[in-house]
PDB file of N, CA and C in Angstrom:
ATOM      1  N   UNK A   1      99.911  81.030 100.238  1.00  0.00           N
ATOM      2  CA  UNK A   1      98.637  81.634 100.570  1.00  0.00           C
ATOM      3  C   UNK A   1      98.607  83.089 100.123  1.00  0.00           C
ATOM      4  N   UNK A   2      99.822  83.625 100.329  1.00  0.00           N
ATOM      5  CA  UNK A   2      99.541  85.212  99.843  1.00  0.00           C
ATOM      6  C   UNK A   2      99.370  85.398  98.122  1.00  0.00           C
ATOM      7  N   UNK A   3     100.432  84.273  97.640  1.00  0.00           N
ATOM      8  CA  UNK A   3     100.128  84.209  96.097  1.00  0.00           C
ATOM      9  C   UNK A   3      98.760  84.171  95.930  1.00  0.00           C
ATOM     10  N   UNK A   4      97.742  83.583  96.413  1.00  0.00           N
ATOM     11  CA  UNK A   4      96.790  82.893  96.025  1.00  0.00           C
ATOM     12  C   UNK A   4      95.871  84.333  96.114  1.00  0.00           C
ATOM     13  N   UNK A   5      96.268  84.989  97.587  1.00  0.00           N
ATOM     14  CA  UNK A   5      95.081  86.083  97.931  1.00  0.00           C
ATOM     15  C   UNK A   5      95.536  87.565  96.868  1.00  0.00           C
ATOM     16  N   UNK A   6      96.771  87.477  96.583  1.00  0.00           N
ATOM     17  CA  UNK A   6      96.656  88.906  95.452  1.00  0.00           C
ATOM     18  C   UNK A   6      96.558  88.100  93.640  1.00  0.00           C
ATOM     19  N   UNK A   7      96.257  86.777  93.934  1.00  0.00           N
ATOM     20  CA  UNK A   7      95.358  86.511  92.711  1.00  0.00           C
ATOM     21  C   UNK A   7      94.007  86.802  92.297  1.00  0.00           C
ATOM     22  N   UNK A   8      93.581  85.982  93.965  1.00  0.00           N
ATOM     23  CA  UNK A   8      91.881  86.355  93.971  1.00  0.00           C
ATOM     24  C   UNK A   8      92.041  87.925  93.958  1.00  0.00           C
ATOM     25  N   UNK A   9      92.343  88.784  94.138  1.00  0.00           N
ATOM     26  CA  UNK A   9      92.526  90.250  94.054  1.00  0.00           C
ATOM     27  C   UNK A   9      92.728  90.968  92.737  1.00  0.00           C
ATOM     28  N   UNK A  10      93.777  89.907  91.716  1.00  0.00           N
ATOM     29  CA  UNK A  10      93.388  90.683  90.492  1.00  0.00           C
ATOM     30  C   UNK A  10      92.404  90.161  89.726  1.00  0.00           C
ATOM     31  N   UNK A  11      91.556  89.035  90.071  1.00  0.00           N
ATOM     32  CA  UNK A  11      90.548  88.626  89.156  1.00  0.00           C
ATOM     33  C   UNK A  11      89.345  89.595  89.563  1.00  0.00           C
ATOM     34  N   UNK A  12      89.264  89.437  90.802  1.00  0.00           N
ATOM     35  CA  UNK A  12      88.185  90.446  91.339  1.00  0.00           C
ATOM     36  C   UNK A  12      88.255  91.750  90.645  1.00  0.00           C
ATOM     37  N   UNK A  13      89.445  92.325  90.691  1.00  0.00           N
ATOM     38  CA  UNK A  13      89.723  93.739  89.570  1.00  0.00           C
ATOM     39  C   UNK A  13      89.143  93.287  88.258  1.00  0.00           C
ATOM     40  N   UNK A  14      89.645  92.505  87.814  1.00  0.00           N
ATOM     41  CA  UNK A  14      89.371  91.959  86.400  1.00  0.00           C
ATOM     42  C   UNK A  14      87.872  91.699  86.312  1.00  0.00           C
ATOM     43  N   UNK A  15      87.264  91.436  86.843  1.00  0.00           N
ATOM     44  CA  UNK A  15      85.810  90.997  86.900  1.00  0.00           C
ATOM     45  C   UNK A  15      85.042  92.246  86.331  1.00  0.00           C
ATOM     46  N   UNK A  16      85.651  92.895  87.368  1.00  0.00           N
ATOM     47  CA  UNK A  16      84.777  94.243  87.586  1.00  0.00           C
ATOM     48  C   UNK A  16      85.388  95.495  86.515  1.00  0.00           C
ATOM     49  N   UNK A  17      86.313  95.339  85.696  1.00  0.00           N
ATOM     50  CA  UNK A  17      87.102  95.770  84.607  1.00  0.00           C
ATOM     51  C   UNK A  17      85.754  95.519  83.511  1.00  0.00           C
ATOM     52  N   UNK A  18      85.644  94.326  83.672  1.00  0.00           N
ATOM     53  CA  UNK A  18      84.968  94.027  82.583  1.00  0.00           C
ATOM     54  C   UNK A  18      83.297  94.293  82.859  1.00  0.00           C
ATOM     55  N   UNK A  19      83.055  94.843  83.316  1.00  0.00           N
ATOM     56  CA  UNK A  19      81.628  95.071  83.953  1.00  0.00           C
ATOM     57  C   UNK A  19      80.683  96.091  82.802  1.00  0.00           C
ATOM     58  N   UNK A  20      81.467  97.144  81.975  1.00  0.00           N
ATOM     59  CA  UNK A  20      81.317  97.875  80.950  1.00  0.00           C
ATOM     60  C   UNK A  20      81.694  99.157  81.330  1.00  0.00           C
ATOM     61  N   UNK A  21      80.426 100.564  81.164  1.00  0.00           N
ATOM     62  CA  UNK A  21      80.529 101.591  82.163  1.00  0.00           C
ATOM     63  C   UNK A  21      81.013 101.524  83.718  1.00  0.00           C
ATOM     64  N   UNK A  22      82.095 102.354  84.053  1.00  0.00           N
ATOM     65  CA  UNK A  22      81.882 101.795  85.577  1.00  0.00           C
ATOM     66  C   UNK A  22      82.148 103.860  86.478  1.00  0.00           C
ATOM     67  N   UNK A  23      81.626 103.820  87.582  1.00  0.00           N
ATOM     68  CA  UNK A  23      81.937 104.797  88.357  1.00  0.00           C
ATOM     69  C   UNK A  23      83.317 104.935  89.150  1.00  0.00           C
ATOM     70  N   UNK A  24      83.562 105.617  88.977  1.00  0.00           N
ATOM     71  CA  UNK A  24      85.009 105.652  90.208  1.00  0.00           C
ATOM     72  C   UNK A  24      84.654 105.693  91.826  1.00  0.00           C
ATOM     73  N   UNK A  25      85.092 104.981  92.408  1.00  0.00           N
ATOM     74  CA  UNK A  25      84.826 105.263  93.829  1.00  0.00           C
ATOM     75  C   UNK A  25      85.719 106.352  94.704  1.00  0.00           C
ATOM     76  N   UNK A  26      84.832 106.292  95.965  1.00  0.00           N
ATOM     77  CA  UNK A  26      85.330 107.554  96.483  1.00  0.00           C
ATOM     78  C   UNK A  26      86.824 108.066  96.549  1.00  0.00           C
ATOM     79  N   UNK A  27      86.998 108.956  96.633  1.00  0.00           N
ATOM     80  CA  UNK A  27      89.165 109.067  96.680  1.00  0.00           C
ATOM     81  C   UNK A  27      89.290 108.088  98.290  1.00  0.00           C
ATOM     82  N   UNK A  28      89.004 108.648  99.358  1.00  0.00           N
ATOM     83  CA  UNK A  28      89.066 107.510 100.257  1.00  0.00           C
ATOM     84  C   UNK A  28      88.248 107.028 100.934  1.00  0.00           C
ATOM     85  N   UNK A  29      88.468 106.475 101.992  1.00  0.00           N
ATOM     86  CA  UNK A  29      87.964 105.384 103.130  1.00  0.00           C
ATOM     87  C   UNK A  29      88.000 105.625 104.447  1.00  0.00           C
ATOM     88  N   UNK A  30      86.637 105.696 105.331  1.00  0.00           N
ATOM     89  CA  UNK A  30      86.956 106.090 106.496  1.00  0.00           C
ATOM     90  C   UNK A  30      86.593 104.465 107.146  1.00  0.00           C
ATOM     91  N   UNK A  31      87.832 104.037 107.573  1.00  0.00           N
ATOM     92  CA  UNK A  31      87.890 102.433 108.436  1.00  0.00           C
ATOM     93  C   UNK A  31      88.038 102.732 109.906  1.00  0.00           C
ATOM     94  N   UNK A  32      86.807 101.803 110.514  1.00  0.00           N
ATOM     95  CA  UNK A  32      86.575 102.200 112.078  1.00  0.00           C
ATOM     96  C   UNK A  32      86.702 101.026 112.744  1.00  0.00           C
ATOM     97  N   UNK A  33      86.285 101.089 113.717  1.00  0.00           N
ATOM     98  CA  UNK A  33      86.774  99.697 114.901  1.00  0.00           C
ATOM     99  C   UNK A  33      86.136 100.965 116.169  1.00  0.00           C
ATOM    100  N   UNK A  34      85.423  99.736 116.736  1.00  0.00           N
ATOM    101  CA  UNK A  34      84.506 100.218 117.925  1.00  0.00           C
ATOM    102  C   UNK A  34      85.288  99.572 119.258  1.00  0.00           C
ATOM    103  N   UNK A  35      86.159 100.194 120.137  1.00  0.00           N
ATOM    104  CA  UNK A  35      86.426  99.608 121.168  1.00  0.00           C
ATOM    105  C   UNK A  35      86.902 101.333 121.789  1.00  0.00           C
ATOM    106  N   UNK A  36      85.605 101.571 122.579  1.00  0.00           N
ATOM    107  CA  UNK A  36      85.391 102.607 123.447  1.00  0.00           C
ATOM    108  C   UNK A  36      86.477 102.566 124.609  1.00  0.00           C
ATOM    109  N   UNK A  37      86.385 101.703 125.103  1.00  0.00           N
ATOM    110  CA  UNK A  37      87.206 101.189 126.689  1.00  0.00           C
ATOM    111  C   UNK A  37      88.927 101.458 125.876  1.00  0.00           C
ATOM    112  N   UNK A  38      89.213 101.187 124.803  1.00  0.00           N
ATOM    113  CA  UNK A  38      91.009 101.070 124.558  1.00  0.00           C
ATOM    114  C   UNK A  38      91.568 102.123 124.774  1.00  0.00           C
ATOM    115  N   UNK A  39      92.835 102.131 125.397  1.00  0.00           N
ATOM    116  CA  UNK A  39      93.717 103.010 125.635  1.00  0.00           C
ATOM    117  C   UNK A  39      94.537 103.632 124.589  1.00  0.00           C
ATOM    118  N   UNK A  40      94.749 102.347 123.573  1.00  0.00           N
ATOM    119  CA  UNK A  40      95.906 102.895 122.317  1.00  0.00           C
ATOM    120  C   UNK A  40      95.833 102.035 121.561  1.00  0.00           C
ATOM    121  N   UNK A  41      95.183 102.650 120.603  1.00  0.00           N
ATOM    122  CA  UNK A  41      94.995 101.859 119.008  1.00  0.00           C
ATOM    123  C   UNK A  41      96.076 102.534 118.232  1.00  0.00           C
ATOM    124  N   UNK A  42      96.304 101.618 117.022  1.00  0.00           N
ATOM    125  CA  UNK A  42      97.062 101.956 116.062  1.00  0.00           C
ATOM    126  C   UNK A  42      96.799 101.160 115.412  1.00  0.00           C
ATOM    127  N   UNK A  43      97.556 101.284 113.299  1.00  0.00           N
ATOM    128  CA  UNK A  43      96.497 100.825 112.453  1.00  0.00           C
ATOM    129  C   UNK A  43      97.701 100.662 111.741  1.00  0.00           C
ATOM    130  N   UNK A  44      97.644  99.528 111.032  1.00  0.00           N
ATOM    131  CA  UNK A  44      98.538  98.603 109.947  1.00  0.00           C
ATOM    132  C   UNK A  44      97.923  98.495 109.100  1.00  0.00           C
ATOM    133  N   UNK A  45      98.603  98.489 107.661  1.00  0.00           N
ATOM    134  CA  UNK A  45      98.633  98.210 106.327  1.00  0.00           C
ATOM    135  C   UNK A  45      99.092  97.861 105.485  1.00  0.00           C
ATOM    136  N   UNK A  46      98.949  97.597 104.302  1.00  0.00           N
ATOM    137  CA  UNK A  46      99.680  96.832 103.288  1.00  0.00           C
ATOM    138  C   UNK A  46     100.343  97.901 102.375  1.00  0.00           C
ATOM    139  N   UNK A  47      99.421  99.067 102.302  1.00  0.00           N
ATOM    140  CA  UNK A  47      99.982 100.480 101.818  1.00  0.00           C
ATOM    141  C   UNK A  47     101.301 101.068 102.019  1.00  0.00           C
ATOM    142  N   UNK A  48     101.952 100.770 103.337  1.00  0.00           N
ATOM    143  CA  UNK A  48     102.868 101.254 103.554  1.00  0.00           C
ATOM    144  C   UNK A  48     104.140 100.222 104.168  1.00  0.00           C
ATOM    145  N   UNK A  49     103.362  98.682 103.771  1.00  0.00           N
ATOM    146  CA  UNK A  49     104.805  97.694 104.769  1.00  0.00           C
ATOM    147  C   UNK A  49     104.418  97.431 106.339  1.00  0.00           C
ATOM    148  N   UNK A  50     103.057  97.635 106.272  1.00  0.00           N
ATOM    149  CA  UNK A  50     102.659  97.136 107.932  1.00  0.00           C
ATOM    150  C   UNK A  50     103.181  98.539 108.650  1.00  0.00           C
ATOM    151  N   UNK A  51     103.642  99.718 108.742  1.00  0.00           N
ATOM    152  CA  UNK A  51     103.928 100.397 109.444  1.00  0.00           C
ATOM    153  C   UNK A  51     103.107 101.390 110.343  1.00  0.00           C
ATOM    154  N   UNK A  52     103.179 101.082 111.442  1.00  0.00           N
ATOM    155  CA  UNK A  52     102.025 101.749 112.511  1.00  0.00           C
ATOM    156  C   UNK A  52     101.418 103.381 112.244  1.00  0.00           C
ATOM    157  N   UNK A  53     100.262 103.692 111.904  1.00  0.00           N
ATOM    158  CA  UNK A  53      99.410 104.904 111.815  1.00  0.00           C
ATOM    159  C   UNK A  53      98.980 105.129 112.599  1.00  0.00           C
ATOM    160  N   UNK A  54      98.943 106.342 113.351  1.00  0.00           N
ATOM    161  CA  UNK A  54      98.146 106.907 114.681  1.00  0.00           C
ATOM    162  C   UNK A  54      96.293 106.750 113.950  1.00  0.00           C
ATOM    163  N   UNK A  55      95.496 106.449 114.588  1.00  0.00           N
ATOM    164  CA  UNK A  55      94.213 106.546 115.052  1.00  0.00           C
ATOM    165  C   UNK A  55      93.668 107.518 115.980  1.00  0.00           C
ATOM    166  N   UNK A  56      92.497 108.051 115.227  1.00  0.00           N
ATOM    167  CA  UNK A  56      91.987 108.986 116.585  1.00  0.00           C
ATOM    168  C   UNK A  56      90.390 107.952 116.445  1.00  0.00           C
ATOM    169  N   UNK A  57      90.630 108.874 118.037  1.00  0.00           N
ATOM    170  CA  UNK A  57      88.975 108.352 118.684  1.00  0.00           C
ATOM    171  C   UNK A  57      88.316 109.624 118.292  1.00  0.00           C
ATOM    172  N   UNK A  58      87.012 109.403 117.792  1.00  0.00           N
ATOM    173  CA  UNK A  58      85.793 110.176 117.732  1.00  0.00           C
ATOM    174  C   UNK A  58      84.850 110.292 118.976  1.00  0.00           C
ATOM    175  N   UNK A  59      83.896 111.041 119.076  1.00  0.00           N
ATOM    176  CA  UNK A  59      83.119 111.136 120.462  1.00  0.00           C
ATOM    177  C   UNK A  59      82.251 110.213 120.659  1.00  0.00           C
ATOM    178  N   UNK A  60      82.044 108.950 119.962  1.00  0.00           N
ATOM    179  CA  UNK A  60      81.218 107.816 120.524  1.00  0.00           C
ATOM    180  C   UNK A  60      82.031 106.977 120.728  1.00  0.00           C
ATOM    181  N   UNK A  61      83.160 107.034 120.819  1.00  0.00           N
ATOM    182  CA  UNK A  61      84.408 105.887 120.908  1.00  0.00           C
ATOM    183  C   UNK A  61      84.988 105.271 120.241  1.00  0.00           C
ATOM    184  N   UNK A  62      84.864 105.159 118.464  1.00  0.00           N
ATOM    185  CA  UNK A  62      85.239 104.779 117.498  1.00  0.00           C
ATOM    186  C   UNK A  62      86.904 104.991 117.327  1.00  0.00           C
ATOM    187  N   UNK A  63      87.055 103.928 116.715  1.00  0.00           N
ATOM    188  CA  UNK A  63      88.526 104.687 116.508  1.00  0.00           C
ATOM    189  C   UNK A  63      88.880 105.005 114.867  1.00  0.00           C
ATOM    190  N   UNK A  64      89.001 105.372 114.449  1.00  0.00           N
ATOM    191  CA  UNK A  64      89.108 106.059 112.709  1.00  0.00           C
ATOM    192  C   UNK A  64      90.522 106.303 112.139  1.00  0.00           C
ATOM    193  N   UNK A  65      90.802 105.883 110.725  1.00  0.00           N
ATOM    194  CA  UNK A  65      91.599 106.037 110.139  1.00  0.00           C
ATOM    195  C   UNK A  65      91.061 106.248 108.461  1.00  0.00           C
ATOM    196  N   UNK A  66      91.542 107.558 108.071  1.00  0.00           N
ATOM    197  CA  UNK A  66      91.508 107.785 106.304  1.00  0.00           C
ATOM    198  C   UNK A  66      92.544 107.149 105.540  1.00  0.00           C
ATOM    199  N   UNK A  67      91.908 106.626 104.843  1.00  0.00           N
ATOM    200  CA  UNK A  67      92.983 106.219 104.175  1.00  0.00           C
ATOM    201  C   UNK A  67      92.382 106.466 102.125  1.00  0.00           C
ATOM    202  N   UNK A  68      93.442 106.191 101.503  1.00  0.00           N
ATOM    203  CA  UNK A  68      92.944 106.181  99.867  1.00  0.00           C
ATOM    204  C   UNK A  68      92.085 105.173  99.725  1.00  0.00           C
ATOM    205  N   UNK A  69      91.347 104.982  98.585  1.00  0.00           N
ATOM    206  CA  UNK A  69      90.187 104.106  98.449  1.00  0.00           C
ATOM    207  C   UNK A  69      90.371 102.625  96.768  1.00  0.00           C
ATOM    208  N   UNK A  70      91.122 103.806  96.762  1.00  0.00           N
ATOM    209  CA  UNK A  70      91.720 103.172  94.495  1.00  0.00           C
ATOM    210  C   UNK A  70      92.279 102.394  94.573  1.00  0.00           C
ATOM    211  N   UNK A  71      92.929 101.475  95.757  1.00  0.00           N
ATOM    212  CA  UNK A  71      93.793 100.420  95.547  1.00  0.00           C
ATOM    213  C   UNK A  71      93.094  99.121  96.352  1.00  0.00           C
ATOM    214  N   UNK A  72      93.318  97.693  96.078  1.00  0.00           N
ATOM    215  CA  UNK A  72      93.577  96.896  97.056  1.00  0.00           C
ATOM    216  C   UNK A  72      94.620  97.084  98.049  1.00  0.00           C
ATOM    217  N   UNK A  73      94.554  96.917  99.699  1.00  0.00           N
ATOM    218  CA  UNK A  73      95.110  96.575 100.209  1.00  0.00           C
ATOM    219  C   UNK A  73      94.915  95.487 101.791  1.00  0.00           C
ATOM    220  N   UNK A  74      95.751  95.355 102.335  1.00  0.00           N
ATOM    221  CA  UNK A  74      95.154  94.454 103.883  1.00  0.00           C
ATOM    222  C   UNK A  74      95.636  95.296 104.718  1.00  0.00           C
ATOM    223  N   UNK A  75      94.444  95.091 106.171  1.00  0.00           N
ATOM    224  CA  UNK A  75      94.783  96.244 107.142  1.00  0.00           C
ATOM    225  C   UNK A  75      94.534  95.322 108.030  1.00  0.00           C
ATOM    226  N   UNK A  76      94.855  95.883 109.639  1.00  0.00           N
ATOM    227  CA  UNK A  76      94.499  94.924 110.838  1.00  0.00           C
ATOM    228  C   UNK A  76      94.740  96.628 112.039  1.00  0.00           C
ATOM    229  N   UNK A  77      93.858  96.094 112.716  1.00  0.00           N
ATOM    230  CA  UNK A  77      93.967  97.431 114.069  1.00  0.00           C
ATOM    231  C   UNK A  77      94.782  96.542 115.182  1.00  0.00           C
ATOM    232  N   UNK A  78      95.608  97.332 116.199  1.00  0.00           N
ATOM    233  CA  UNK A  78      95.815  97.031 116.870  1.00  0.00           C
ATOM    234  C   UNK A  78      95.504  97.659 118.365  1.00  0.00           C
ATOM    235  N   UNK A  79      94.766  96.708 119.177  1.00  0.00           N
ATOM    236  CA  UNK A  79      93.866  98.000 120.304  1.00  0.00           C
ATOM    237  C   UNK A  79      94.687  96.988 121.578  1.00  0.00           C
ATOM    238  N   UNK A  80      95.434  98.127 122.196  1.00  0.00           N
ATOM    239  CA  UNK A  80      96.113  97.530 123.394  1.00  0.00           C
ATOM    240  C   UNK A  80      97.205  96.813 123.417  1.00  0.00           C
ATOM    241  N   UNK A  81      97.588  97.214 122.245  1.00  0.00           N
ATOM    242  CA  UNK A  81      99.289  95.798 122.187  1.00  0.00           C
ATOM    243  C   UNK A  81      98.491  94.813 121.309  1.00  0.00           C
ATOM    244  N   UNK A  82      97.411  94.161 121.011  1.00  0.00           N
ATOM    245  CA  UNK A  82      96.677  93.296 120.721  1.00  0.00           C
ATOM    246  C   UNK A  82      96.026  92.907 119.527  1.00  0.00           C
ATOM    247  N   UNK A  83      96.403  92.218 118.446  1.00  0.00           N
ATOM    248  CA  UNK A  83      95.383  92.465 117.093  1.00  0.00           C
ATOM    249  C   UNK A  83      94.294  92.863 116.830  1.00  0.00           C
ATOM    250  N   UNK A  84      93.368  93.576 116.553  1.00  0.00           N
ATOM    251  CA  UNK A  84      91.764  93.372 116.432  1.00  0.00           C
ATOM    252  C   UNK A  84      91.809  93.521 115.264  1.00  0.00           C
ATOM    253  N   UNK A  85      90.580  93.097 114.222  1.00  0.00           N
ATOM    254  CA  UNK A  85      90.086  93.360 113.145  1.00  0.00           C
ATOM    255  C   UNK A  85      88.188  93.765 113.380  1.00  0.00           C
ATOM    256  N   UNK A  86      87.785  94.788 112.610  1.00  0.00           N
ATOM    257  CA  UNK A  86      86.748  95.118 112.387  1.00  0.00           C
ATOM    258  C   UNK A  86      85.884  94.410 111.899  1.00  0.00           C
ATOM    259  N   UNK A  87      84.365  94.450 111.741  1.00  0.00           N
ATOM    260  CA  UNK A  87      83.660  94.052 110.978  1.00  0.00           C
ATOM    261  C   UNK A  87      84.271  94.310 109.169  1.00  0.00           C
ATOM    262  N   UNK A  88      84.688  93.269 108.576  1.00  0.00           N
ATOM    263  CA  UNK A  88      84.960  93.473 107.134  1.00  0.00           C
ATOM    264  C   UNK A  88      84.620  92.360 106.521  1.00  0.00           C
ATOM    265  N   UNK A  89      84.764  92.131 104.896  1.00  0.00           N
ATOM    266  CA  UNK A  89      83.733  91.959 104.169  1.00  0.00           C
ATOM    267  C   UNK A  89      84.589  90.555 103.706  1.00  0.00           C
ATOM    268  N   UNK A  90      86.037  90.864 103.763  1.00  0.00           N
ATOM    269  CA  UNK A  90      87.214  90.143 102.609  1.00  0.00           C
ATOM    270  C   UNK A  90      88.473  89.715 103.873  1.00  0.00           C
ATOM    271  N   UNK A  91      88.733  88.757 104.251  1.00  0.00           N
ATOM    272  CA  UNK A  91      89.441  88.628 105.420  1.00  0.00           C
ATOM    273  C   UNK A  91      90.572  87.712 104.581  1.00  0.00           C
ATOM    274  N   UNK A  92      92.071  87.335 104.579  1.00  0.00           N
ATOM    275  CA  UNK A  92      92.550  86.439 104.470  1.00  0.00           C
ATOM    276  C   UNK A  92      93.745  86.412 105.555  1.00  0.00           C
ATOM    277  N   UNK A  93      94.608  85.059 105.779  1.00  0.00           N
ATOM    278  CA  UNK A  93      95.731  84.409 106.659  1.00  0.00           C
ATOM    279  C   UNK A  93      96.550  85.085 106.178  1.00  0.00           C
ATOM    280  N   UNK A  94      97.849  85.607 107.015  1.00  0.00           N
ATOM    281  CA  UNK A  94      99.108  85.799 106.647  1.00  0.00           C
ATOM    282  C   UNK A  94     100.210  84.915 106.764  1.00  0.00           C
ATOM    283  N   UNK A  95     101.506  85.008 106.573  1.00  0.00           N
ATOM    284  CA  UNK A  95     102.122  83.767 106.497  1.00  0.00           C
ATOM    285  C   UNK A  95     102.209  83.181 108.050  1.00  0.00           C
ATOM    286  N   UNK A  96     102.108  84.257 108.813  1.00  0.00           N
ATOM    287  CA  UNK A  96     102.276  83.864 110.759  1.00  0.00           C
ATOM    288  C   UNK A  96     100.073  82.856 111.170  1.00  0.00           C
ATOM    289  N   UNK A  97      99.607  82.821 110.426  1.00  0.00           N
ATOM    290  CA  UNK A  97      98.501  82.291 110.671  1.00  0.00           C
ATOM    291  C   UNK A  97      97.563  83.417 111.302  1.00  0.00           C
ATOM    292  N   UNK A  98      97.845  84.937 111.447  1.00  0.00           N
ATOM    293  CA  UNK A  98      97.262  85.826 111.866  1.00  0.00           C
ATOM    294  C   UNK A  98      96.070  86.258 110.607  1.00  0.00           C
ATOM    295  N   UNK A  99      94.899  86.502 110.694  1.00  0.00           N
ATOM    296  CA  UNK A  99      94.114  87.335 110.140  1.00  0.00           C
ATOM    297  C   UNK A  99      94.432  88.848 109.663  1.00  0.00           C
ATOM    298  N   UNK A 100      93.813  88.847 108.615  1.00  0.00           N
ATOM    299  CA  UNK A 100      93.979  90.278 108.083  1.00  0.00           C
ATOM    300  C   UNK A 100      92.506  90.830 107.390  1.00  0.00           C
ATOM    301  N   UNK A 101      92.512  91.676 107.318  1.00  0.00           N
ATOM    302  CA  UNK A 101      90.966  92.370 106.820  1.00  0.00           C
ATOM    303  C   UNK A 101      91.688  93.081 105.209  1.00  0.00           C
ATOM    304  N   UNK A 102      90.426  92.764 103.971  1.00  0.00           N
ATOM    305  CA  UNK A 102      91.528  93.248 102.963  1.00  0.00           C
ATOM    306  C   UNK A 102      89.846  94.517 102.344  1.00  0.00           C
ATOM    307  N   UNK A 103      90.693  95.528 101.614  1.00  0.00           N
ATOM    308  CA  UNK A 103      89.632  96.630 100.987  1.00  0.00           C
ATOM    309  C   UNK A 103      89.882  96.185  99.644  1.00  0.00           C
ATOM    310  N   UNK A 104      89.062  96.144  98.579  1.00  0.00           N
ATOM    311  CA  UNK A 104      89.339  96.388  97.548  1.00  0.00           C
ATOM    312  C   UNK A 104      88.220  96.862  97.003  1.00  0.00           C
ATOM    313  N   UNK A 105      88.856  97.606  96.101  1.00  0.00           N
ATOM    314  CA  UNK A 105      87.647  99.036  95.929  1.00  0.00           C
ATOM    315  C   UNK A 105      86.819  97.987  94.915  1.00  0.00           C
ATOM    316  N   UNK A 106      85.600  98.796  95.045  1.00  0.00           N
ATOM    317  CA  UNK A 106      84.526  98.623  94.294  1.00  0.00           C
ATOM    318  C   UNK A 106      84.449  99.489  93.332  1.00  0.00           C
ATOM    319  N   UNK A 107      83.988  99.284  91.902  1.00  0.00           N
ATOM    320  CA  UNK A 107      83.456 100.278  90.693  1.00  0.00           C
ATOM    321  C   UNK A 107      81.509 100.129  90.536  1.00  0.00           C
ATOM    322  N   UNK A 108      80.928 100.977  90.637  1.00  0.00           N
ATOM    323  CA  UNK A 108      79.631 100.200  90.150  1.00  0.00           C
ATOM    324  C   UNK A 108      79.305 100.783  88.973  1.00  0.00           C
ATOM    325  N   UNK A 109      77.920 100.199  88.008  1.00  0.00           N
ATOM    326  CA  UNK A 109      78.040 100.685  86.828  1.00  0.00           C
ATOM    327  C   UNK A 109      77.053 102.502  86.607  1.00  0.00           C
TER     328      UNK A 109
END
């Protein structure tokens, strides 16, 4: 399954390679997750080997993480000891049957 999802990942690059003119997208990414009530979020990625990133809360309760924008990768929040994933666009399975949320940048023309 993971073979399969950083395939669909370089065709998607490839697609959009071939698109002609293209824009660069932003340097990064501000990825949120709305759970006002949590005590302790923290934020996983593919960027770094799954290794836990502090999160801050903003003043409506969001919880936020920057990250770079130029690469594919998969992320997952964790709010309370507990997996969550955000509203996202590109989701695939990991080998444990857990969900993951994936970015991959966009170029437009």
């Amino acid at each position: 399954m993971k073979r399969f999802s950083i395939l669909f990942l370089f065709m998607l690059l490839i697609l959009y390679g071939c698109a002609g003119s293209t824009v660069k997208p932003a340097e990064t990414i501000l990825l949120t997750i709305n759970r006002p009530e949590a005590e302790k979020v923290r934020f996983f990625s593919s960027l770094d080997g799954f290794k836990a990133r502090a999160v801050r809360q903003n003043t409506l309760g969001n919880w936020q993480v920057v990250l770079p924008s130029d690469q594919p990768f998969a992320y997952f929040f964790q709010v309370d000891g507990l997996p969550a994933l955000p509203n996202c666009l590109f989701r695939e399975f990991d080998d444990f049957g857990t969900q993951h949320c994936l970015h991959v940048p966009v170029y437009e023309e």
